[in-house]
Protein backbone atom coordinates (compact mmCIF):
# COMPACT_ATOMS: atom_id res chain seq x y z
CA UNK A 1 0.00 0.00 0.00
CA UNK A 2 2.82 2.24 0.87
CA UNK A 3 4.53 1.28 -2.20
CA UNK A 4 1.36 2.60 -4.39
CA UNK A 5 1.29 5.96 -2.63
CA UNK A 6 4.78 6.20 -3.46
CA UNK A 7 4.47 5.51 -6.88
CA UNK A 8 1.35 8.14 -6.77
CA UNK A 9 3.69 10.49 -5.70
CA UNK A 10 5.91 10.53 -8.05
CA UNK A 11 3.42 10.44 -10.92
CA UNK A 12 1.77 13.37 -9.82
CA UNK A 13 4.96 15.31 -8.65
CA UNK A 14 6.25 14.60 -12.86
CA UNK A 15 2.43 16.26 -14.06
CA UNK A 16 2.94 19.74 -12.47
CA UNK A 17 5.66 23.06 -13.14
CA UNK A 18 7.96 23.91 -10.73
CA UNK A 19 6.06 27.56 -10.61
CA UNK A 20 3.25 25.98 -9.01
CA UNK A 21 3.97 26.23 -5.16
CA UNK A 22 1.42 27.69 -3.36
CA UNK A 23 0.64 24.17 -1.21
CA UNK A 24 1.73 20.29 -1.00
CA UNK A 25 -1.91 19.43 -2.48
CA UNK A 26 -0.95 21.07 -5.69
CA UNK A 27 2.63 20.56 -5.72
CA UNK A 28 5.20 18.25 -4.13
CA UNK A 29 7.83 18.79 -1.68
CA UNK A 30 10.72 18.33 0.51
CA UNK A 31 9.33 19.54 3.74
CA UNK A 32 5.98 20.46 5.66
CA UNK A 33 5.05 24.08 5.80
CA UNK A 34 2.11 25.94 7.89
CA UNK A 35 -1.13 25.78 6.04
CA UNK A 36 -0.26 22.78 4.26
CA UNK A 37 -2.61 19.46 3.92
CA UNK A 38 -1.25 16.71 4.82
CA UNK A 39 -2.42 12.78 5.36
CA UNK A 40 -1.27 10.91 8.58
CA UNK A 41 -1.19 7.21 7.17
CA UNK A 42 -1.70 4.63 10.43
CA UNK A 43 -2.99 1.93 8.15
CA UNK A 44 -4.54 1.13 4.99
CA UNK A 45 -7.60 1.36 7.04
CA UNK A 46 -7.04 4.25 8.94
CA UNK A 47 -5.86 7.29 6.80
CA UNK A 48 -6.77 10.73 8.11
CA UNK A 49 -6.61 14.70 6.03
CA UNK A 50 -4.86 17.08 8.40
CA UNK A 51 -4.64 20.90 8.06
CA UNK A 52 -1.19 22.25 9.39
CA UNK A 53 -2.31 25.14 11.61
CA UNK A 54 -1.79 26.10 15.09
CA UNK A 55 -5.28 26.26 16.39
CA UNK A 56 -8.45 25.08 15.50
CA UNK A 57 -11.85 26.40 16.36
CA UNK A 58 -14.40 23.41 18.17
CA UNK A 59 -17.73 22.96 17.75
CA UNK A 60 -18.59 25.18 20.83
CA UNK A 61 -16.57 27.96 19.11
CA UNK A 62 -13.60 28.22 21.19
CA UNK A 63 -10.74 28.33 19.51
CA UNK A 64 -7.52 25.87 21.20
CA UNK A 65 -4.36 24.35 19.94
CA UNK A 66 -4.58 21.91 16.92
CA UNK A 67 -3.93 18.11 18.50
CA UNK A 68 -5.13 15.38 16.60
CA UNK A 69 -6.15 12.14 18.29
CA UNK A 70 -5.60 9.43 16.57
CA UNK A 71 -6.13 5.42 18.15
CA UNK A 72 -2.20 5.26 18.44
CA UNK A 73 -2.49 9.00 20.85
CA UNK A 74 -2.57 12.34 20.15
CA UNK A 75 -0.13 14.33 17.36
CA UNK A 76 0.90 18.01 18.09
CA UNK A 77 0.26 19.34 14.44
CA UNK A 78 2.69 22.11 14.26
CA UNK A 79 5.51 19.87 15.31
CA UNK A 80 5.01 18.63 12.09
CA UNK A 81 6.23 21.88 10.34
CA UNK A 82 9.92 21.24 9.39
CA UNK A 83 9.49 17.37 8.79
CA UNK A 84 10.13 16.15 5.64
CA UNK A 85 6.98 14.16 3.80
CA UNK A 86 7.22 10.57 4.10
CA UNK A 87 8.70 10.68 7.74
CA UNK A 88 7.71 8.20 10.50
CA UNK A 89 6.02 10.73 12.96
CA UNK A 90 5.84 9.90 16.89
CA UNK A 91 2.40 9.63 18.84
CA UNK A 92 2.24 9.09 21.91
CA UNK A 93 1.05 5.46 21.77
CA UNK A 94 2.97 4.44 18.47
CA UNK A 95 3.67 6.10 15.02
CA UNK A 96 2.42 6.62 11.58
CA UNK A 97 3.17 8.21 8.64
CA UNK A 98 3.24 11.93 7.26
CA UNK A 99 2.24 11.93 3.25
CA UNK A 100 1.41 14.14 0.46
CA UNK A 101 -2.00 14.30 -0.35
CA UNK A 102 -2.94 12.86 -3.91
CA UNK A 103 -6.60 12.72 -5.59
CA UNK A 104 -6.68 8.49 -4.68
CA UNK A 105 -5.58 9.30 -0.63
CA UNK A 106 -7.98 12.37 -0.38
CA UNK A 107 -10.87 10.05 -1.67
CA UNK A 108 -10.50 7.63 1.12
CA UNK A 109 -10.40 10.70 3.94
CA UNK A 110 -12.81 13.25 2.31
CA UNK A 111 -16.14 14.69 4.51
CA UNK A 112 -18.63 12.33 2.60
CA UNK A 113 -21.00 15.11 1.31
CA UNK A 114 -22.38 12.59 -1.10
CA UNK A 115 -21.90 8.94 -2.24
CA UNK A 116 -18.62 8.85 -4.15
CA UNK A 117 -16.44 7.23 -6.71
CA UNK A 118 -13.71 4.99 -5.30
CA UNK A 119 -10.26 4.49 -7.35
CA UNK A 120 -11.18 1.49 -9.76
CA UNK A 121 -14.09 3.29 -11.09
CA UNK A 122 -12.27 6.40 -11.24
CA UNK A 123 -9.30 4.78 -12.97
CA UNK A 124 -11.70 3.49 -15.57
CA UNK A 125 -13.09 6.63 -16.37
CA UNK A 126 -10.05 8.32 -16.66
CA UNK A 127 -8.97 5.57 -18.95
CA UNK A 128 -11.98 5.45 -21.46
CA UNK A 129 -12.82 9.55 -21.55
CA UNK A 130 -8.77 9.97 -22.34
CA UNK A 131 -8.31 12.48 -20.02
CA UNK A 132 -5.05 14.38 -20.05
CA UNK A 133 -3.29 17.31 -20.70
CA UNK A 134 -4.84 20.26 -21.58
CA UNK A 135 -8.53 18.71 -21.87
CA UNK A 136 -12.10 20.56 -21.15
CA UNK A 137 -14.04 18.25 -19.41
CA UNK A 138 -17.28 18.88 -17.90
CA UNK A 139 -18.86 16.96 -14.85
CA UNK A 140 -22.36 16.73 -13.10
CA UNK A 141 -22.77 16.73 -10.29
CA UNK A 142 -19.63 17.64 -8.21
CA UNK A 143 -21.02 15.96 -5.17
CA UNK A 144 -18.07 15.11 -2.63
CA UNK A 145 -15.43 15.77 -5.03
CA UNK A 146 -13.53 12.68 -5.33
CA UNK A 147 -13.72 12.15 -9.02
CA UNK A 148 -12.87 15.88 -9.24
CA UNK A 149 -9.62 15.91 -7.77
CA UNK A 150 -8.31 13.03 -10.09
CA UNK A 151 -10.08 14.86 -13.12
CA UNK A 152 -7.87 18.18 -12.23
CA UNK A 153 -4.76 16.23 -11.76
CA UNK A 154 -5.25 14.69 -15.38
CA UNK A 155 -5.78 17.94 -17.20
CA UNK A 156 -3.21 20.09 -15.47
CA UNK A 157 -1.48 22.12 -15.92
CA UNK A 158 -3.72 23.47 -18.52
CA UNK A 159 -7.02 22.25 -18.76
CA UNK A 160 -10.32 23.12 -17.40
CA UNK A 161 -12.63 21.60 -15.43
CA UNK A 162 -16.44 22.96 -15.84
CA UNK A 163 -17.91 20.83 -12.57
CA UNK A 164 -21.80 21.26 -11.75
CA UNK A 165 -23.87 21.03 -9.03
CA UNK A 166 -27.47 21.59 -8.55
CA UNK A 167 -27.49 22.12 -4.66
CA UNK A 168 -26.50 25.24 -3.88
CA UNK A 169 -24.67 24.42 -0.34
CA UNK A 170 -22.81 21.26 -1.84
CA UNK A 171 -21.50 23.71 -4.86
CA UNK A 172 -20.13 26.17 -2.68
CA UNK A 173 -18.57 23.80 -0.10
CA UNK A 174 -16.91 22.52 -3.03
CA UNK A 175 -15.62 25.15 -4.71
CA UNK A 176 -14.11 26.23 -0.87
CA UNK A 177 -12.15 23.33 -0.96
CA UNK A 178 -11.19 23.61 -4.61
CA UNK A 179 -9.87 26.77 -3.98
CA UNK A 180 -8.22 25.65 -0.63
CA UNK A 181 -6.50 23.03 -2.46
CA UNK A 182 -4.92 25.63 -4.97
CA UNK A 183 -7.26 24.61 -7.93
CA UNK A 184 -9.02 27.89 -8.62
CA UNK A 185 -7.11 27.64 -11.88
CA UNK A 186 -8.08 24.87 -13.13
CA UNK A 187 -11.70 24.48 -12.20
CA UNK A 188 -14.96 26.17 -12.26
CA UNK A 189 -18.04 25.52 -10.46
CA UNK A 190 -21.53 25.86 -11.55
CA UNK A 191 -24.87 25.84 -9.29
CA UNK A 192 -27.60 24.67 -11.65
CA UNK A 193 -29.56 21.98 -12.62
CA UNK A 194 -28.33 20.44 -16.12
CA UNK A 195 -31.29 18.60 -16.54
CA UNK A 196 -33.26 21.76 -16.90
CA UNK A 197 -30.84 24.68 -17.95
CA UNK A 198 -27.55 22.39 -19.79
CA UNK A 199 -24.03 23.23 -19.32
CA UNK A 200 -23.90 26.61 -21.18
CA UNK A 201 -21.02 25.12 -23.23
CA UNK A 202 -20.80 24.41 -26.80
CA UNK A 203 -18.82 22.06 -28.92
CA UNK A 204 -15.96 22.64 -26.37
CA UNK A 205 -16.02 19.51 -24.20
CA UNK A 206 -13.50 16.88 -25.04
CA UNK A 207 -15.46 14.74 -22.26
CA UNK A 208 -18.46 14.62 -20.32
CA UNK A 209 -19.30 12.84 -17.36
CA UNK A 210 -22.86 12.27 -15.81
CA UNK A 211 -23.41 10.69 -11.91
CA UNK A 212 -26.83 12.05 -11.98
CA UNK A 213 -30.26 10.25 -10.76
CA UNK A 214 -31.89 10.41 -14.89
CA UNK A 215 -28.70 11.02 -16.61
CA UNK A 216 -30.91 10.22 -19.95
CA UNK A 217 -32.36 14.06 -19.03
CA UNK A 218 -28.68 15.87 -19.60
CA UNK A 219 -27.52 13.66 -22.51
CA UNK A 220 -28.57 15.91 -25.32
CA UNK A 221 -27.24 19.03 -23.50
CA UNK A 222 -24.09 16.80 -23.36
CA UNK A 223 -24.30 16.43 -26.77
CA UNK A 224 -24.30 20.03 -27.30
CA UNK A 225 -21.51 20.56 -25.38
CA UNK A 226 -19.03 17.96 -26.50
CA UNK A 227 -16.64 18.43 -29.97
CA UNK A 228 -17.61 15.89 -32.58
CA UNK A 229 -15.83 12.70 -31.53
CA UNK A 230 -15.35 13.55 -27.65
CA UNK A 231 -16.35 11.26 -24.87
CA UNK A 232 -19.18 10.68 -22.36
CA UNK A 233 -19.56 8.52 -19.41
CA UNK A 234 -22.55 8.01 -17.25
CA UNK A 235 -22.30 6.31 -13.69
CA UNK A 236 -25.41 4.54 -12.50
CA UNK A 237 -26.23 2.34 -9.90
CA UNK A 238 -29.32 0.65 -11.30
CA UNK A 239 -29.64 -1.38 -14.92
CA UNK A 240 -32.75 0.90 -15.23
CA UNK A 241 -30.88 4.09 -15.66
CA UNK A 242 -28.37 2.47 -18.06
CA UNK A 243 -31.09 1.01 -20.18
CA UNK A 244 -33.18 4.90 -20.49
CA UNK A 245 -29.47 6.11 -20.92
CA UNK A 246 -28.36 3.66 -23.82
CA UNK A 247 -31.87 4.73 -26.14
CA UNK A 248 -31.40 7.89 -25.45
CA UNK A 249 -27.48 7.45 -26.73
CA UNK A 250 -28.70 5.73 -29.66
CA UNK A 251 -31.25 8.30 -30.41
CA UNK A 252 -28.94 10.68 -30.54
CA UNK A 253 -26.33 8.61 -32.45
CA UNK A 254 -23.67 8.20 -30.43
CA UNK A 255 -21.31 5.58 -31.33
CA UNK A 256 -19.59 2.85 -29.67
CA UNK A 257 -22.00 2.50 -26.81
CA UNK A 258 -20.13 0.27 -24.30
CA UNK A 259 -21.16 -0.67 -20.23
CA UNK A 260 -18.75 -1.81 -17.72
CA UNK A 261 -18.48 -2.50 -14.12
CA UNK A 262 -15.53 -2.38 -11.95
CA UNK A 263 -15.05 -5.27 -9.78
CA UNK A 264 -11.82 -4.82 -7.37
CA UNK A 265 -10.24 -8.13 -5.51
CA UNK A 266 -7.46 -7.26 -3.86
CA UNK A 267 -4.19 -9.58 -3.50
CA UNK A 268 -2.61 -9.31 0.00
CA UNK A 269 1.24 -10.84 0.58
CA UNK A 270 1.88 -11.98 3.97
CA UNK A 271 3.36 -14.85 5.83
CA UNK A 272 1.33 -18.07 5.50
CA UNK A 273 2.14 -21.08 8.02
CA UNK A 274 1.23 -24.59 6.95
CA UNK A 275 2.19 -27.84 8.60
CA UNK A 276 5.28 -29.60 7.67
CA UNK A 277 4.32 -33.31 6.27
CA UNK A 278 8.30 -33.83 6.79
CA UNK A 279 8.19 -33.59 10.39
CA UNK A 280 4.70 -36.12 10.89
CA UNK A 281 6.19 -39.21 12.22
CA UNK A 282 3.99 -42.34 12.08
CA UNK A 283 6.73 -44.52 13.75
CA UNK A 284 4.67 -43.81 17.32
CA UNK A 285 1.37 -42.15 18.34
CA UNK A 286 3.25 -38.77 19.08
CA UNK A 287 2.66 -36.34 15.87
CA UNK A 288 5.05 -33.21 15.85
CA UNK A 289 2.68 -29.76 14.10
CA UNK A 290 5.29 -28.23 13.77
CA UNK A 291 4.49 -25.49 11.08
CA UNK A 292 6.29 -24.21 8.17
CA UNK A 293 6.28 -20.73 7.46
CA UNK A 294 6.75 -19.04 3.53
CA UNK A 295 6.05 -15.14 2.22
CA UNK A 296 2.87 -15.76 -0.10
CA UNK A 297 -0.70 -14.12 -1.02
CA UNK A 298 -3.99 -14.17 -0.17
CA UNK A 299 -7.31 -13.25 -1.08
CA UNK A 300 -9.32 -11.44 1.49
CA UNK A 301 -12.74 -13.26 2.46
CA UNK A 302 -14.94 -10.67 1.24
CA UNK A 303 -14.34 -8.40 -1.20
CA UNK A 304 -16.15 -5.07 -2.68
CA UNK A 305 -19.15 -5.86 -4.84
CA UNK A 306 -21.37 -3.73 -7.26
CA UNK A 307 -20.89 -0.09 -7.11
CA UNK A 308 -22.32 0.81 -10.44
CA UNK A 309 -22.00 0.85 -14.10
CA UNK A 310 -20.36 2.94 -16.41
CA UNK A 311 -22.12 3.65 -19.49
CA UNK A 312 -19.02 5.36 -22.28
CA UNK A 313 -20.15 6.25 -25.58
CA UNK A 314 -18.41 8.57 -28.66
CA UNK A 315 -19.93 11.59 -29.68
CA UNK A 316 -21.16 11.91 -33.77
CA UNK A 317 -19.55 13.95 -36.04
CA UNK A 318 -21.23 17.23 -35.63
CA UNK A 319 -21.60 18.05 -39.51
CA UNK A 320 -23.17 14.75 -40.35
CA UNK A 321 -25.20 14.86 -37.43
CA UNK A 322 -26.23 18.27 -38.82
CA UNK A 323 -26.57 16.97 -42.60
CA UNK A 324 -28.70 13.86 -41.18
CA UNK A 325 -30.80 16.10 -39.22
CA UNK A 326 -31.76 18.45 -42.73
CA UNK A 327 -32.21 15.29 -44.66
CA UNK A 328 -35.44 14.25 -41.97
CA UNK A 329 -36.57 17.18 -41.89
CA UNK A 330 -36.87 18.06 -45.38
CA UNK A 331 -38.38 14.83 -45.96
């Protein structure tokens, strides 16, 4: 596990300029700062988001000094200012772990505003839209922002990121944290329903991506929005959505209509002990169980099932759209 955040690390470190170094979220570095978010890794289980600041208001209002308790004890924050990322930090009943945040560890600690999309799904869309440098995607609806964060570290350093979101306290909670995060460049949030009013966009969109409750309601706006040729995905939880989706898709003549769903099992390597048939004796009623020990994997006895499907399809060309479009209507 520590070995994938590592390798996160660097990926993401590679994607961004030098120039940009207003915070860790945005862009890597040697050592902690004030103001800086940071993750305190205890296990793959328990991961926690911590602000570097010296005090911290409470629910009551008072404002005290910032000490994070953790299961292992309690973590003075601002001795953390100095360290560099990746050190073992002390607690007072153990240690952990101080790491840069990336889009996949800030999806596992977020404030669950919303359901959210976990890092297989995300890695598929990502995959099948062909994000990357430089792209204008648009999403709906923002929600908790998980999927955002890996959509803005795909696009950097110059892309765009048109994210909407029809409730009005959700949008601006989001666009808070956007902003805290050092994204304000790269993303722009909209408050409205796209159902009803679209994205405002047109032909622009190299991708689209729909986690809405009648996503079949927003795919002609999509449409609209997208270049000839770009992408669209559509996250659903029920077969129902995907099947209104899909007619409306082919209605509308997109191409390539494909659904998948992301099933994760996970391989764990630990010691496994197993008796030794060597050391059984059968010479006298004694039996020695003695066990042999050897570094294999595992399966873990249950595993994540459904979390939704994705529906990806490829916009029409827009001019024989248009052409095929004259053609019915002058007949």
């Amino acid at each position: 596990m520590l070995l994938l955040f590592a390798i996160n690390l660097a990926v993401f470190s590679n994607t961004w300029p030098d120039k940009l170094n207003k915070m860790s979220f945005k862009n890597f570095k040697d050592k902690i700062e004030e103001n800086d978010t940071v993750m305190l890794y205890l296990s793959p289980q328990s991961i926690h988001v911590i602000k570097v600041m010296p005090k911290i208001v409470t629910r009551k209002g008072n404002e005290v000094e910032n000490i994070f308790q953790t299961v292992y004890g309690a973590l003075k924050v601002m001795d953390l200012v100095g360290m560099s990322y990746g050190a073992k930090v002390n607690l007072t009943k153990g240690y952990g772990y101080i790491l840069q945040p990336t889009p996949e560890l800030w999806t596992v600690t977020l404030p669950h505003r919303t359901q959210v999309l976990y890092t297989p799904d995300i890695s598929m869309v990502l995959l099948q839209l062909d994000i990357r440098p430089g792209c204008i995607v648009v999403e709906s609806g923002t929600g908790s922002g998980s999927l955002s964060h890996a959509l803005i570290r795909a696009i950097a350093p110059d892309g765009k990121l048109h994210t909407y979101e029809f409730h009005e306290q959700r949008a601006k909670i989001a666009s808070e944290e956007f902003k805290e995060h050092g994204f304000e460049d790269l993303v722009v949030v909209h408050n409205q329903n796209v159902c009803e009013a679209g994205f405002g966009l047109e032909n622009v969109a190299d991708s689209v991506f729909l986690d809405l409750p009648s996503p079949w309601l927003a795919i002609n706006h999509a449409l609209t929005s997208l270049k000839s040729n770009g992408r669209i995905c559509s996250f659903s939880p029920c077969m129902e959505q995907v099947q209104k989706t899909c007619i409306e898709l082919e209605k509308l003549r997109f191409l390539e209509i494909t659904i998948i769903e992301c099933l994760e099992r996970e391989f764990q390597v630990k010691n496994i002990s197993v008796a030794d048939s060597e050391l059984f004796s059968f010479d006298n009623d004694s039996v020695n169980n003695s066990l042999k020990s050897f570094r294999g994997f595992t399966t873990p006895l249950k595993m994540p099932g459904h979390t939704g499907y994705l529906t990806f399809a490829t916009a029409p060309m827009k001019s024989s759209l248009s052409q095929e479009i004259e053609v019915v209507n002058g007949s």
